[in-house]
C-alpha atoms as a PDB file:
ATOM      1  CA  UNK A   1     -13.227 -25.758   5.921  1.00  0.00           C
ATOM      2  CA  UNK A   2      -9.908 -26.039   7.748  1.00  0.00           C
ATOM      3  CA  UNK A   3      -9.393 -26.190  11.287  1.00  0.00           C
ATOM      4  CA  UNK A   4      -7.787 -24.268  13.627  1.00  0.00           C
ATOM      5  CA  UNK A   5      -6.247 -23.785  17.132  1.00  0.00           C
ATOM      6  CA  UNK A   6      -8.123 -20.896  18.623  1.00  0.00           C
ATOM      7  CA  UNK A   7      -7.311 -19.870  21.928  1.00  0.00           C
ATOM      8  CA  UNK A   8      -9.265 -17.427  24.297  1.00  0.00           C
ATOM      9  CA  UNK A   9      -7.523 -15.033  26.398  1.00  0.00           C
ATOM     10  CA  UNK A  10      -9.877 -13.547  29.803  1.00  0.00           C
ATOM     11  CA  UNK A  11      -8.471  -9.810  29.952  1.00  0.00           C
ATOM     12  CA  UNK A  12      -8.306 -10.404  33.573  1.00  0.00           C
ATOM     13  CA  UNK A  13      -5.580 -12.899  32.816  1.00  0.00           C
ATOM     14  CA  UNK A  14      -2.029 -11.162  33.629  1.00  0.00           C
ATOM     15  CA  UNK A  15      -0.449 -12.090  29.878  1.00  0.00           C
ATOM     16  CA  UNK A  16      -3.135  -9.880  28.293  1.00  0.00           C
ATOM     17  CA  UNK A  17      -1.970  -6.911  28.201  1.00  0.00           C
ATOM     18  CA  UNK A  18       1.379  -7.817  26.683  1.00  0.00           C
ATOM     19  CA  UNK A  19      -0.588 -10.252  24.326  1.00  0.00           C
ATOM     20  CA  UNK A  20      -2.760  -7.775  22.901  1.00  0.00           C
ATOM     21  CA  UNK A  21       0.418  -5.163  22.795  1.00  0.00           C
ATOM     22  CA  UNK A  22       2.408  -7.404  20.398  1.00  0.00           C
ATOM     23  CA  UNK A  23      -0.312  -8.016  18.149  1.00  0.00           C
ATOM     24  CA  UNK A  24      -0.872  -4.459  17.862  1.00  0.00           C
ATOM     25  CA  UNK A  25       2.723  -3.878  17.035  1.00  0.00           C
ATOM     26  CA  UNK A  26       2.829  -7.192  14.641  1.00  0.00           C
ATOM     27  CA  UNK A  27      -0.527  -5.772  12.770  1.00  0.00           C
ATOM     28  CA  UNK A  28       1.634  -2.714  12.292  1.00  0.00           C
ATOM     29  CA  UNK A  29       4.347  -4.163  11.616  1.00  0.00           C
ATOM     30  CA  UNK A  30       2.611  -6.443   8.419  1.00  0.00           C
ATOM     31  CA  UNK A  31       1.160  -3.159   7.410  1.00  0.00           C
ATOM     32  CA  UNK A  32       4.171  -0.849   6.818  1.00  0.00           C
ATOM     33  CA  UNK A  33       5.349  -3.793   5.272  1.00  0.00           C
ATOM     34  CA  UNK A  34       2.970  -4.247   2.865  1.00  0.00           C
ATOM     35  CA  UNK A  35       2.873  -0.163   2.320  1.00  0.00           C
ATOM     36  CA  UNK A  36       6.690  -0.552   1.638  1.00  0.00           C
ATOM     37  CA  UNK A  37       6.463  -3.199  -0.753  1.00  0.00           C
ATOM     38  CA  UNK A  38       3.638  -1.821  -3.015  1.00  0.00           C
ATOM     39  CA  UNK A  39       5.716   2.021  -2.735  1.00  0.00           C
ATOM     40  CA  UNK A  40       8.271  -0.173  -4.135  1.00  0.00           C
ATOM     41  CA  UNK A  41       7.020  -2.475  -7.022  1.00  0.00           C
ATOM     42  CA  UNK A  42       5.142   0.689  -7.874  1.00  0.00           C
ATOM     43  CA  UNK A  43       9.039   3.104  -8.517  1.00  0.00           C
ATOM     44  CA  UNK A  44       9.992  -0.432 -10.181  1.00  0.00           C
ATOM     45  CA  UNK A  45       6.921  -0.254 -12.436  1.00  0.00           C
ATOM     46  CA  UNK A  46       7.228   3.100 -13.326  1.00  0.00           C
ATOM     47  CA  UNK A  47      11.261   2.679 -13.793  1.00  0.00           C
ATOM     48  CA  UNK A  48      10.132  -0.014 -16.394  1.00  0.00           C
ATOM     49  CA  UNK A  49       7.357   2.353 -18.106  1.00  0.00           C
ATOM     50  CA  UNK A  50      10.240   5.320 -18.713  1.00  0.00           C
ATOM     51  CA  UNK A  51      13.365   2.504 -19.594  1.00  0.00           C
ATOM     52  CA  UNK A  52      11.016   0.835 -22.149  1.00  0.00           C
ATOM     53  CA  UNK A  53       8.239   3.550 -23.606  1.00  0.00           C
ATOM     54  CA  UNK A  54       6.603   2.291 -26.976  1.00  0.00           C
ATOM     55  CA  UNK A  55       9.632   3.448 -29.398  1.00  0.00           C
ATOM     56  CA  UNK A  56      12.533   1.532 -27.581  1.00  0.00           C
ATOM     57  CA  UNK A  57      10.244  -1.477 -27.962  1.00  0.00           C
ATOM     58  CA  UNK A  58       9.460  -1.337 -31.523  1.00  0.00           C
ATOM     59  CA  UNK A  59      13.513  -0.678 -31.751  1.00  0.00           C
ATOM     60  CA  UNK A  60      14.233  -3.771 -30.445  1.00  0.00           C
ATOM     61  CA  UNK A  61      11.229  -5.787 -32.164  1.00  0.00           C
ATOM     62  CA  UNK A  62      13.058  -4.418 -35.440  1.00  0.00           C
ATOM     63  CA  UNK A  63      17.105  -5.053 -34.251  1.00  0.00           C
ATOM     64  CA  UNK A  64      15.314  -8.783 -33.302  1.00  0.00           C
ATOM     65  CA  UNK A  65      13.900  -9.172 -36.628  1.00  0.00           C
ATOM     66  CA  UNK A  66      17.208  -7.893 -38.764  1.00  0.00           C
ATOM     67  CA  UNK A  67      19.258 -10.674 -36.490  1.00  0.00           C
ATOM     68  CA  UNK A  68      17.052 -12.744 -37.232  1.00  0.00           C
ATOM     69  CA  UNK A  69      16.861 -12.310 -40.887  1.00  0.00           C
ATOM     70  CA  UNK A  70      20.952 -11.775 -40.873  1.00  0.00           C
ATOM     71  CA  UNK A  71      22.032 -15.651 -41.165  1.00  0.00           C
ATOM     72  CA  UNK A  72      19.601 -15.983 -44.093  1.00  0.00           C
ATOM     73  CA  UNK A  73      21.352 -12.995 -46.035  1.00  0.00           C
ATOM     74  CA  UNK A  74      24.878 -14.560 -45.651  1.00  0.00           C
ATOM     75  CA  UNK A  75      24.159 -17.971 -47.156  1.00  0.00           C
END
């Protein structure tokens, strides 16, 4: 188990109040973040689905397998 550095803060101590502001605003702060990045990976995702649906893929599977199969036809 790691260790480490945990300090203790008395709320009678004058930096609490400002201490316990700015981790509000920094737990906030993570949290929109991390809304904002799944809102986005989730458009990207869904971009993907609609740019590359099951008959584009087996398009390019075939144009792959014809260039493929071109060199072999010219010798």
């Amino acid at each position: 188990m790691p260790l480490v550095e945990h300090h203790v803060i008395a709320r009678t101590d004058q930096h609490s109040r400002p201490i316990d502001a700015a981790a509000f605003a920094s737990r906030h702060l993570w949290n929109a973040a991390n809304s904002l990045l799944a809102e986005v990976t989730g458009m990207v995702s869904r971009w993907c689905v609609r740019r590359s649906g099951p008959r584009s893929a087996k398009r390019k599977t075939e144009t792959l397998l014809q260039a493929l199969e071109a060199p072999d036809a010219v010798d």
